[in-house]
Protein backbone atom coordinates (compact mmCIF):
# COMPACT_ATOMS: atom_id res chain seq x y z
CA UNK A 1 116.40 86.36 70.48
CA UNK A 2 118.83 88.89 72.10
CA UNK A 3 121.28 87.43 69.48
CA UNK A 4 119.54 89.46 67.16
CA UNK A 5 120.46 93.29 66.32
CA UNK A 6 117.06 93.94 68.89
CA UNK A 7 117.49 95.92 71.48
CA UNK A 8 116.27 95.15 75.36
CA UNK A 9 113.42 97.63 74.07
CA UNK A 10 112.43 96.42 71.17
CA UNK A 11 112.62 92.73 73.19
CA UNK A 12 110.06 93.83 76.48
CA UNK A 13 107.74 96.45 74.17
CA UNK A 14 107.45 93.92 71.27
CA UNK A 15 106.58 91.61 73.35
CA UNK A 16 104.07 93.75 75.12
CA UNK A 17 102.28 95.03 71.77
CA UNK A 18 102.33 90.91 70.82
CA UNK A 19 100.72 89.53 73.42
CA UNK A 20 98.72 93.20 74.03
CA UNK A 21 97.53 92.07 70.44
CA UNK A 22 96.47 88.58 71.18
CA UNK A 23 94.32 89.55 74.21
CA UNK A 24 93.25 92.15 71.86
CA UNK A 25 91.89 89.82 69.35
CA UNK A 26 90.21 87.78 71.61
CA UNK A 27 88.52 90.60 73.19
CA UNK A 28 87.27 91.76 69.55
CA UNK A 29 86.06 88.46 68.64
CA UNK A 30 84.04 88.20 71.56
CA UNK A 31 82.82 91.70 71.73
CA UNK A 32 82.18 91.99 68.05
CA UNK A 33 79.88 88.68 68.83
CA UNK A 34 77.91 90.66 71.24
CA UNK A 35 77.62 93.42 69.22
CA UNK A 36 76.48 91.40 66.00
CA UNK A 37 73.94 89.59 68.03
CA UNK A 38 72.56 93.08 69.98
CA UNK A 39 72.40 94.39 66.14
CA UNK A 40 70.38 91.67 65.10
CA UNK A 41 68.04 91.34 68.05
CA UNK A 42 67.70 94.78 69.96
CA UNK A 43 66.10 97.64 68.46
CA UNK A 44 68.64 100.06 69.49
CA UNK A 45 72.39 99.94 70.43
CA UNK A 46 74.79 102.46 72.09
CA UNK A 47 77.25 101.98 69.35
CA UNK A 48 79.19 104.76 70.42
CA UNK A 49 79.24 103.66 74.35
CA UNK A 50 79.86 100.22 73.09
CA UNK A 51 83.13 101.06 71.27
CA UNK A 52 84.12 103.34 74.16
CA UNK A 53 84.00 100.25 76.67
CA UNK A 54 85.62 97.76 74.23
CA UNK A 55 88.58 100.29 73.92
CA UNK A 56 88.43 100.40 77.87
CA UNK A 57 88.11 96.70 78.06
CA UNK A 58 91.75 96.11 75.72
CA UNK A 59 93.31 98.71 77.68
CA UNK A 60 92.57 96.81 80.80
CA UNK A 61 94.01 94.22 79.16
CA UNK A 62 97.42 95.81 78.53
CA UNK A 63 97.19 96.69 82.19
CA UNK A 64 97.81 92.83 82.77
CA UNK A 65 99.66 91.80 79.77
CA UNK A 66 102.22 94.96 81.04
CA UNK A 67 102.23 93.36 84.43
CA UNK A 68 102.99 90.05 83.23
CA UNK A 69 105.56 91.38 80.98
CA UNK A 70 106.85 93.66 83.71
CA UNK A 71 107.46 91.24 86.29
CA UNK A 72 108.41 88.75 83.34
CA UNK A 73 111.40 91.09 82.86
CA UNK A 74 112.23 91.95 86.28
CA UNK A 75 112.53 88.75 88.14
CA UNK A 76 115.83 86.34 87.72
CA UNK A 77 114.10 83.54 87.00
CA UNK A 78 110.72 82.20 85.12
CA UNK A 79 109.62 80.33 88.68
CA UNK A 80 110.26 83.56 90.66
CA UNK A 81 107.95 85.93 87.41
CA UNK A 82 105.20 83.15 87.78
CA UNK A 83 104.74 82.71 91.77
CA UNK A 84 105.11 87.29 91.70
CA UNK A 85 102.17 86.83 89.21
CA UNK A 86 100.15 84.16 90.92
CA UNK A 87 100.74 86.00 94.00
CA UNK A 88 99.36 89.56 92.47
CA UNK A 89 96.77 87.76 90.63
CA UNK A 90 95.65 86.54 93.94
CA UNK A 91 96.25 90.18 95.38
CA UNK A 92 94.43 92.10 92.88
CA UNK A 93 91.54 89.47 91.99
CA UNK A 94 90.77 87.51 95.02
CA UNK A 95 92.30 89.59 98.21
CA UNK A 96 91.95 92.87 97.65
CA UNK A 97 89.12 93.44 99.22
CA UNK A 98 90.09 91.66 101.79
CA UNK A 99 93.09 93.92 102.33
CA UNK A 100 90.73 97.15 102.82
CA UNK A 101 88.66 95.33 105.29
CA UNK A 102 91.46 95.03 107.50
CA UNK A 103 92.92 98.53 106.67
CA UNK A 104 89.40 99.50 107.56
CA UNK A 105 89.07 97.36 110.70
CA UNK A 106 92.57 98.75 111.68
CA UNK A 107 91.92 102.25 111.15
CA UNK A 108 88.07 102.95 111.76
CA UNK A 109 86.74 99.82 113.58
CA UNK A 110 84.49 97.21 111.90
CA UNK A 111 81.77 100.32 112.64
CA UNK A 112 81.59 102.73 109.86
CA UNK A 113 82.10 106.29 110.41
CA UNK A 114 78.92 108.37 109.86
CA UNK A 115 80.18 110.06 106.58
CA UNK A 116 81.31 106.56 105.34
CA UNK A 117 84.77 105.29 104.85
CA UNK A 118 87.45 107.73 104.67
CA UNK A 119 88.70 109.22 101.44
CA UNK A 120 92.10 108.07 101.59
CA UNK A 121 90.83 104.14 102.44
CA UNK A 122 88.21 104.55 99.27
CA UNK A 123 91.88 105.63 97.84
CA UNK A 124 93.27 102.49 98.27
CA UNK A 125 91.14 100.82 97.04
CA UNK A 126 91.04 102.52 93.42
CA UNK A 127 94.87 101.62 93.03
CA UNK A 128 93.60 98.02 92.40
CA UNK A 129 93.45 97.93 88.14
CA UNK A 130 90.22 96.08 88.89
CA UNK A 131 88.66 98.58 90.61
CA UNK A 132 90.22 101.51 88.35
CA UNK A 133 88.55 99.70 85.49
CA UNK A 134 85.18 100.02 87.31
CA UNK A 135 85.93 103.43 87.87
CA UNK A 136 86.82 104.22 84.29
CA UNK A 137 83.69 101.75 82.91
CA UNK A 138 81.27 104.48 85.19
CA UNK A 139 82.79 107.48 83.68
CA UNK A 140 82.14 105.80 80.08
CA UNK A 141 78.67 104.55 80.72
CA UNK A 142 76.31 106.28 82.42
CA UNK A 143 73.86 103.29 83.42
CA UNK A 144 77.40 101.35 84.54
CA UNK A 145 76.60 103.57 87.68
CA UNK A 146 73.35 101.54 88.77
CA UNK A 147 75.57 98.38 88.78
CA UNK A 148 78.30 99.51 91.12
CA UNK A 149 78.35 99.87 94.42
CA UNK A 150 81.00 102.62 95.24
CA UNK A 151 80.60 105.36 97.31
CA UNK A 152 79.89 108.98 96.21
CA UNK A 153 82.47 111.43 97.07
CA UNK A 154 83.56 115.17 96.51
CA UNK A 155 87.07 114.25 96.62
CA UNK A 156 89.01 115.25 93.37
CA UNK A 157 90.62 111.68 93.45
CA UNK A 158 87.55 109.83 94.26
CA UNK A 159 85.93 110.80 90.80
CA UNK A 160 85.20 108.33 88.26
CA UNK A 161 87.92 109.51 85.54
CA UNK A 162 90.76 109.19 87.92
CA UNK A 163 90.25 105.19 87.03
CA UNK A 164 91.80 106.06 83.80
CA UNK A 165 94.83 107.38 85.42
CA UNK A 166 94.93 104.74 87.42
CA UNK A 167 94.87 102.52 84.37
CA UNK A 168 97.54 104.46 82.46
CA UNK A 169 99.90 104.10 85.90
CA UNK A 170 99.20 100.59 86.26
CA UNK A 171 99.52 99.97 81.73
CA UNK A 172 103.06 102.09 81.72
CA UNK A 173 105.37 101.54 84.95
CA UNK A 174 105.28 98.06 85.68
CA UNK A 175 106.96 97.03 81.86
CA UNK A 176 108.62 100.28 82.54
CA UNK A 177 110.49 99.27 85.62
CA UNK A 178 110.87 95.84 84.39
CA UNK A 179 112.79 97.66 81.72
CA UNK A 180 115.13 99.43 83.57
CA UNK A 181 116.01 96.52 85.70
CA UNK A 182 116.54 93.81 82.53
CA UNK A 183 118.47 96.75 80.61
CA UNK A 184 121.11 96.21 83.29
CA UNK A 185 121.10 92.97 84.01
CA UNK A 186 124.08 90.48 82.54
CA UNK A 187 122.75 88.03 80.57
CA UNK A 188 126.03 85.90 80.71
């Protein structure tokens, strides 16, 4: 491939908006099945809501497909990119919240604090895509809200939009950094 006139760029983001594409169509295909059967069966549907959490849905997507890509890139070898992504897979799917337990138990006790967990804990746990996609998915649909179970807060960075930024830092600098790093490296 880099035999071709491509660039490292045109290698890492082409291969992002490829395989962003694929997940893409599969996430169409299955949503646009959902939609044709609430069409045909319910007498109303939040079209507009609807569209607004599909586009959510691809871009959490990209999030992983940039990961993948990102760590892809980064790492010297395809066994060292795949254990790095079972290993965050693991991390942001299955341990996560195991991770703020313990930052909990370590910093507050297995007690909670009267006002609830503190801000900055509640923090870090948003920086988990996962999570950030909930966050987003509330500030998109109302009734989304109902179905969650985070805590209210006052805190500017505890609001349900700041999901999105959390999404657009987690869909731009992994690839990003992956970048920089396989820009540099010798292929030779």
């Amino acid at each position: 491939m880099l035999s071709l006139p491509h660039s490292r760029a045109d290698l890492v983001y082409g291969k992002f908006l490829g395989r962003t594409a694929v997940i893409g169509a599969a996430i169409l295909l299955g949503y646009g099945t959902a939609a044709t059967i609430a069409l045909l069966t319910y007498s109303s549907f939040p079209f507009r809501i609807f569209v607004l959490y599909t586009i959510l849905t691809l871009v959490y997507g990209a999030v992983y497909v940039g990961v993948g890509i990102g760590t892809s890139v980064f790492m010297s070898s395809r066994e060292k990119a795949l254990a790095v992504m079972t290993g965050l897979y693991a991390l942001f799917l299955l341990l996560w919240d195991f991770a703020m337990l313990g930052l909990q138990l370590a910093t507050v006790g297995s007690e909670l604090p009267p006002g609830g967990l503190p801000d900055w804990i509640q923090f870090a746990a948003l920086l988990n895509p996962s999570t950030a996609f909930e966050f987003a998915a509330r500030a998109l649909v109302p009734e989304f809200t109902d179905l969650t179970t985070f805590p209210e807060s006052d805190a500017v960075f505890l609001q349900d939009w700041v999901g999105f930024v959390v999404l657009a830092v987690w869909l731009v600098v992994p690839a990003t950094v992956g970048y920089l790093r396989f820009r540099r490296v010798d292929l030779g």
